[in-house]
Structure formats: structure tokens, C-alpha cells
N, C-alpha and C. Protein backbone atom coordinates (compact mmCIF):
# COMPACT_ATOMS: atom_id res chain seq x y z
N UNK A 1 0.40 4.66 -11.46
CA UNK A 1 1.73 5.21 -11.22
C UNK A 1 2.76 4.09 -11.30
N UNK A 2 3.52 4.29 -11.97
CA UNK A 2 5.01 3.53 -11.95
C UNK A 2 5.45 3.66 -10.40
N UNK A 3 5.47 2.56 -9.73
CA UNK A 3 6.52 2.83 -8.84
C UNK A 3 8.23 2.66 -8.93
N UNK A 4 8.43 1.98 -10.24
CA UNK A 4 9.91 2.22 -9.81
C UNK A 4 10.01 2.61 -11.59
N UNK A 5 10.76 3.71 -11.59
CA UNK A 5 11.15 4.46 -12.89
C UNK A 5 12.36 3.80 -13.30
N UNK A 6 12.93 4.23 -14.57
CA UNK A 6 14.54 3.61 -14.93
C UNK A 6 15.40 4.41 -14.51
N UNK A 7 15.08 5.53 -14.54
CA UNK A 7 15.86 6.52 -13.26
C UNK A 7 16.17 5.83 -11.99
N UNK A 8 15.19 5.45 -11.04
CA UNK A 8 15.09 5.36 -9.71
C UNK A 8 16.16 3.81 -10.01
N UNK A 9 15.76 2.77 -10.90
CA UNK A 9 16.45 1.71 -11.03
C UNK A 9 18.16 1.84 -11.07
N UNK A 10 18.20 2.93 -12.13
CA UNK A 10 19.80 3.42 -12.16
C UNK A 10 20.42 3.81 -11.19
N UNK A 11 19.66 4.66 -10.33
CA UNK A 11 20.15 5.55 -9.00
C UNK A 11 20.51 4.77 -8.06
N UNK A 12 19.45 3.31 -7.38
CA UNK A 12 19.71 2.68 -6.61
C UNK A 12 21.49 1.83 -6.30
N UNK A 13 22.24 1.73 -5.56
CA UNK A 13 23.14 0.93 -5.51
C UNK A 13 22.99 -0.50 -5.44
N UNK A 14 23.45 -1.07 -5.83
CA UNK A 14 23.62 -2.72 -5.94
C UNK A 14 23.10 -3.28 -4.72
N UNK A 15 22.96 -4.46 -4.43
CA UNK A 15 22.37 -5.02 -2.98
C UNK A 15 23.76 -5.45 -2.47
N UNK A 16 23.89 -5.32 -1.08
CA UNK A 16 25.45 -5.11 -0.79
C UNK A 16 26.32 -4.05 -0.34
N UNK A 17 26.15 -3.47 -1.82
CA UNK A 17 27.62 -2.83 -2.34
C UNK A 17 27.73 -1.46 -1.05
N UNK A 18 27.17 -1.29 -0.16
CA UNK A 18 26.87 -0.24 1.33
C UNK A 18 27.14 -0.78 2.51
N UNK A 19 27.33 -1.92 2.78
CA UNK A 19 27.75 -2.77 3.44
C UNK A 19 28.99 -1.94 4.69
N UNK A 20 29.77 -1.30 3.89
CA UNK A 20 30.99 -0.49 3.98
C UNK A 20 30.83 0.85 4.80
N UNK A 21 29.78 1.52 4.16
CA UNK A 21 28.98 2.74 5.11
C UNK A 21 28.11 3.01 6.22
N UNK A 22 28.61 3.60 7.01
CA UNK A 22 27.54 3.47 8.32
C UNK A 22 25.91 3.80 7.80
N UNK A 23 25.33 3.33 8.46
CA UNK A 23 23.96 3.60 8.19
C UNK A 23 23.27 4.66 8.35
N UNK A 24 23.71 5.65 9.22
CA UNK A 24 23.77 6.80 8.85
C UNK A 24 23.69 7.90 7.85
N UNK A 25 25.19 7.31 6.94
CA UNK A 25 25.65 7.99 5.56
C UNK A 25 25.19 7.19 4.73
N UNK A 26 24.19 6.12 4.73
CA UNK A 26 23.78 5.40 3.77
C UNK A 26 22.38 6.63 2.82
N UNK A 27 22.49 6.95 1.79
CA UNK A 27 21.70 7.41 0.98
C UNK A 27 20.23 6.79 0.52
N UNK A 28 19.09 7.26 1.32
CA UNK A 28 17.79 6.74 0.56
C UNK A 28 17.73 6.66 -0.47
N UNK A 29 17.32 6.61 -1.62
CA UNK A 29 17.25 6.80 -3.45
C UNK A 29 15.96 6.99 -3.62
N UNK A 30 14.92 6.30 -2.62
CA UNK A 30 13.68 5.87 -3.31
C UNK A 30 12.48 6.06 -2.12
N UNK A 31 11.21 6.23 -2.20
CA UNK A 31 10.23 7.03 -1.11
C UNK A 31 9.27 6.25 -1.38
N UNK A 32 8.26 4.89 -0.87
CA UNK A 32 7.48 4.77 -0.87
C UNK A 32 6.56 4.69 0.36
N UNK A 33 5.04 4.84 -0.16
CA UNK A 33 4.27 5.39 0.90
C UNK A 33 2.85 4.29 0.52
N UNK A 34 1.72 4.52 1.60
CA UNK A 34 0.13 4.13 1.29
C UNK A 34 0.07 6.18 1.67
N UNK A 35 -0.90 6.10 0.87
CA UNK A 35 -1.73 7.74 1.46
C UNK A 35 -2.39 7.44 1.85
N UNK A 36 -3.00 6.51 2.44
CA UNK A 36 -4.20 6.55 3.09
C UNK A 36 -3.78 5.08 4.55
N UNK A 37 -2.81 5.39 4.97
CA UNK A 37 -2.66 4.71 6.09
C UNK A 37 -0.68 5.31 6.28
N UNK A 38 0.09 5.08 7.17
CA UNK A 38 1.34 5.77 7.99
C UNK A 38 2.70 4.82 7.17
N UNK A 39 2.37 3.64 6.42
CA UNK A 39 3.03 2.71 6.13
C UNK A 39 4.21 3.59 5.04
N UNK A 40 5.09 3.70 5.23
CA UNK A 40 6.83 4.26 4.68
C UNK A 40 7.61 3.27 4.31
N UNK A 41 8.28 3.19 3.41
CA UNK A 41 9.38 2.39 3.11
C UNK A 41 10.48 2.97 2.06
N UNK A 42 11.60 3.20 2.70
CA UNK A 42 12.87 4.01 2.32
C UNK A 42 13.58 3.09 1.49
N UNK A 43 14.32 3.41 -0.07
CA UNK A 43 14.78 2.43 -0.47
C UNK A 43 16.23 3.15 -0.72
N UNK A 44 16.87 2.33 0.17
CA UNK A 44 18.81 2.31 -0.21
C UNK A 44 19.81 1.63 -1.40
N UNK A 45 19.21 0.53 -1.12
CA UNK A 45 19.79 -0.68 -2.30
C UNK A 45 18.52 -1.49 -3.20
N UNK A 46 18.94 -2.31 -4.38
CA UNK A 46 18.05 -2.78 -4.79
C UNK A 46 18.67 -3.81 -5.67
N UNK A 47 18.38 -4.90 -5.84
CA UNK A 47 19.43 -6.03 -6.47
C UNK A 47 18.89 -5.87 -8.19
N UNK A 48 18.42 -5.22 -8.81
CA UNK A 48 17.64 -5.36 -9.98
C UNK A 48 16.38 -5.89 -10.31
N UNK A 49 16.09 -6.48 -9.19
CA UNK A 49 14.51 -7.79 -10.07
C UNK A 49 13.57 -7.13 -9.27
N UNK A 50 13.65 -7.26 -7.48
CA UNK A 50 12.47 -7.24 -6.75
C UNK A 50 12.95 -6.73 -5.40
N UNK A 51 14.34 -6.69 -4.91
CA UNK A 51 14.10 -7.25 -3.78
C UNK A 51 15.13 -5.58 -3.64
N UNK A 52 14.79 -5.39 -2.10
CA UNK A 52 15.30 -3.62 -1.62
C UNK A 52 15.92 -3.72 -0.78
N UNK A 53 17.05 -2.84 -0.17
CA UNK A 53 17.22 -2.92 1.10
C UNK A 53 17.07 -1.56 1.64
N UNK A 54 16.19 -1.37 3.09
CA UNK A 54 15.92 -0.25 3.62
C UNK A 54 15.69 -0.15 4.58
N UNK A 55 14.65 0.90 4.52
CA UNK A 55 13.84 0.94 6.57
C UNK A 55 12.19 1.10 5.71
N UNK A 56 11.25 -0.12 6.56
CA UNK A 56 10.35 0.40 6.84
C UNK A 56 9.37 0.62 8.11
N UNK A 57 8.10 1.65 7.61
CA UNK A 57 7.41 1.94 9.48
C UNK A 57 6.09 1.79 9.17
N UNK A 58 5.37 1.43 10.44
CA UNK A 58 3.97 2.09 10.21
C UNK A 58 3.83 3.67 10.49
N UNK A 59 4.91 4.32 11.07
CA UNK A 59 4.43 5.42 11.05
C UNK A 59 4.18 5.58 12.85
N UNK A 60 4.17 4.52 13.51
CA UNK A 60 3.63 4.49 14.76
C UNK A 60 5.12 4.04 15.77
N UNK A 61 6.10 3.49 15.27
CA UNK A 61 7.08 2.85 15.48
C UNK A 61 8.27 3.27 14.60
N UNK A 62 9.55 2.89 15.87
CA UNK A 62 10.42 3.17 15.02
C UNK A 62 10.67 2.62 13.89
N UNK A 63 11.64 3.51 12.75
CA UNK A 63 11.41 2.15 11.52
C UNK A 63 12.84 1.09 11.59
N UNK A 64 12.17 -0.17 10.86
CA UNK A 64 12.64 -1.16 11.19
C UNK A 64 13.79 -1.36 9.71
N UNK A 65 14.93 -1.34 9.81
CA UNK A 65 15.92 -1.96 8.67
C UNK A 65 16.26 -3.67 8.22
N UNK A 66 15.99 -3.46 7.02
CA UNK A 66 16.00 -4.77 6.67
C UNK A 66 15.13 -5.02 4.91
N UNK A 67 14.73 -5.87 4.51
CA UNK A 67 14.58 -6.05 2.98
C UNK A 67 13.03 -6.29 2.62
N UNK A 68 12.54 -5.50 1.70
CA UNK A 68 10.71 -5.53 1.08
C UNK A 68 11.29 -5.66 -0.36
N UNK A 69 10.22 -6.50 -0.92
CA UNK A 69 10.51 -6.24 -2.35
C UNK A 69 9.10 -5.57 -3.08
N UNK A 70 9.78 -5.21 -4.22
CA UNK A 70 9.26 -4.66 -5.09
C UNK A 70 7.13 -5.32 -5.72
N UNK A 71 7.44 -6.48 -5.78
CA UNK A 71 6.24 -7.49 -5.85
C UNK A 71 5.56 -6.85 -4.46
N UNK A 72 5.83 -6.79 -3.79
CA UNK A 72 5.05 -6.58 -2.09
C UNK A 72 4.32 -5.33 -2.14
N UNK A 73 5.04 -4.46 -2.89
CA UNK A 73 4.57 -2.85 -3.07
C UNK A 73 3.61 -3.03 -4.20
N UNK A 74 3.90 -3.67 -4.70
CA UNK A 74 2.78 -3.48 -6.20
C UNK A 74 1.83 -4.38 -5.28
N UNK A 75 1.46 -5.40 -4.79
CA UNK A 75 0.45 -5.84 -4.48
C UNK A 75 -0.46 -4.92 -3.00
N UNK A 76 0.48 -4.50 -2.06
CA UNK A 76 -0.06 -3.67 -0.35
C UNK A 76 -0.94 -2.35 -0.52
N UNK A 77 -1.53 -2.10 -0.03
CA UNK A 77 -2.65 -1.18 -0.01
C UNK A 77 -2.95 -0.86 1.40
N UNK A 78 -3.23 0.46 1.31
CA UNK A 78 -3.73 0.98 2.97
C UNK A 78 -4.80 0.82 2.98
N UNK A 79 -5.14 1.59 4.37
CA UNK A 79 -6.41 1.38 5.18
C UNK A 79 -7.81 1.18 4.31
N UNK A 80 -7.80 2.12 3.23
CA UNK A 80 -9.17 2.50 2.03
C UNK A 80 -9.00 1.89 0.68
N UNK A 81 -7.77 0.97 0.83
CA UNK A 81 -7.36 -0.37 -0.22
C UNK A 81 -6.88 0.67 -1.36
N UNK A 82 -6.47 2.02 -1.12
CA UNK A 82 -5.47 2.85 -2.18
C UNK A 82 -3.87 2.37 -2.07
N UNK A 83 -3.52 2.15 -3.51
CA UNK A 83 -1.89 1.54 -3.90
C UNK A 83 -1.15 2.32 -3.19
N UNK A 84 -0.07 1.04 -2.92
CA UNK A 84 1.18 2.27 -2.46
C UNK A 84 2.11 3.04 -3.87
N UNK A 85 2.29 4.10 -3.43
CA UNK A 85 2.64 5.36 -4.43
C UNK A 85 4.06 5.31 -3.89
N UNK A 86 4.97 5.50 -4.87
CA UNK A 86 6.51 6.77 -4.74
C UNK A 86 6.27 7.99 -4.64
N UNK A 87 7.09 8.30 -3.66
CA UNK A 87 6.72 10.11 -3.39
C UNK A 87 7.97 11.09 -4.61
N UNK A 88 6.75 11.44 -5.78
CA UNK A 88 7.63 11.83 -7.18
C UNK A 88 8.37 13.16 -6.26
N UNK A 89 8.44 13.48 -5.32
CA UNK A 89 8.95 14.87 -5.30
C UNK A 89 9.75 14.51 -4.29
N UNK A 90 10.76 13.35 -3.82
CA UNK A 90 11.76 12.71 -2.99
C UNK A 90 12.62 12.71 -3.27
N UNK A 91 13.61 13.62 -2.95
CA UNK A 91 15.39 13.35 -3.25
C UNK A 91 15.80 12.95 -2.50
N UNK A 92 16.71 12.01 -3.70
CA UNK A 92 18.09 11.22 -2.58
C UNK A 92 18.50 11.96 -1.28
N UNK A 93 18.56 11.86 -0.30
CA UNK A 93 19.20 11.89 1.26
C UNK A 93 19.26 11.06 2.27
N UNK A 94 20.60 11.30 2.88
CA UNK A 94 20.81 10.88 3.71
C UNK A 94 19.88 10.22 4.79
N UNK A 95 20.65 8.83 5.42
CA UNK A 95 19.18 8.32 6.45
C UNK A 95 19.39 9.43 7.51
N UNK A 96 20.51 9.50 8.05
CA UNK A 96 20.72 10.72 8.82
C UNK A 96 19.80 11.62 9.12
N UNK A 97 19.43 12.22 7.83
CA UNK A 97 18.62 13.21 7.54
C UNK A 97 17.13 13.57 7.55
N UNK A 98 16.95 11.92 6.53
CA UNK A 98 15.43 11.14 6.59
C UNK A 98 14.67 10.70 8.10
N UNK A 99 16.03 10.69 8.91
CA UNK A 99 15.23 10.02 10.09
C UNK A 99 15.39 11.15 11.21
N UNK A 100 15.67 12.17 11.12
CA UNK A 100 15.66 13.26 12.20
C UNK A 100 14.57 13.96 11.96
């Protein structure tokens, strides 16, 4: 699986450029997951090469905001050493939304 499409690349906003919006009204773009362990990571921004800005969790805890890159996802694996996947059926929304 591709985790990041030229779609998802286009969609993302610049690294930064949200700075301006509460975090709240900040827009996820992007859904990654392990299926086989709780590990989430929401993607808001993305500078072009590698690097994201978002929330991620284990699933056990609240999630934590701040930056994963792209290299990190292609290499992390859950519990049964299965890749982390994009969730293809994730629309853009609100964190607002994502996190209630």
C-alpha cells in the first residue's frame, strides 16, 4: 500500500501555514494506523519530503500533538510486525470531530 498518494500530498497544507487556526478547526487530511496494535497518527500538515504535523496515540492515551515523519511510517510495525496502513476510506475532518 502507498501510504501517501499525490492526492493526500496535494490536500495536505504546508508545515506552518495553520499556525493561525485553533486546533480545534485544524483539518486532519490524512489517517494512519498499525491493524494489528492501537497506534493512530492524524496528519494536518506536511512540509513535502517527510516530515507531518499532527496527533499521535497508542490508543491507550490521550493523543499527543506534535511531528512523525513519513520515513517512521514506512519503517513501524505493530504488535504481529504488520505495516502501518492509511485508512483509504478517511475524510478530511475536523480535529474537533476526530477527537470526540
Amino acid at each position: 500500500m502507498m501510504l501517501l498518494t499525490k492526492a493526500n500530498r496535494n490536500s495536505l497544507p504546508a508545515l506552518y501555514s495553520q499556525e493561525h487556526v485553533p486546533v480545534n478547526e485544524q483539518v486532519v487530511q490524512v489517517k494512519f494506523f498499525t491493524p494489528d496494535s492501537s497506534w493512530t497518527w492524524w496528519a494536518v500538515e506536511f512540509d513535502g519530503e517527510d516530515r507531518f504535523f499532527g496527533w499521535a496515540t497508542d490508543g491507550m492515551n490521550a493523543p499527543e500533538l506534535g511531528y512523525f515523519s513519513l520515513s517512521d511510517l514506512r519503517t513501524a510495525h505493530g504488535a504481529t510486525c504488520l505495516p502501518v496502513e492509511r485508512d483509504m476510506y478517511f475524510s478530511p475532518t475536523r480535529w474537533a470531530d476526530v477527537a470526540s
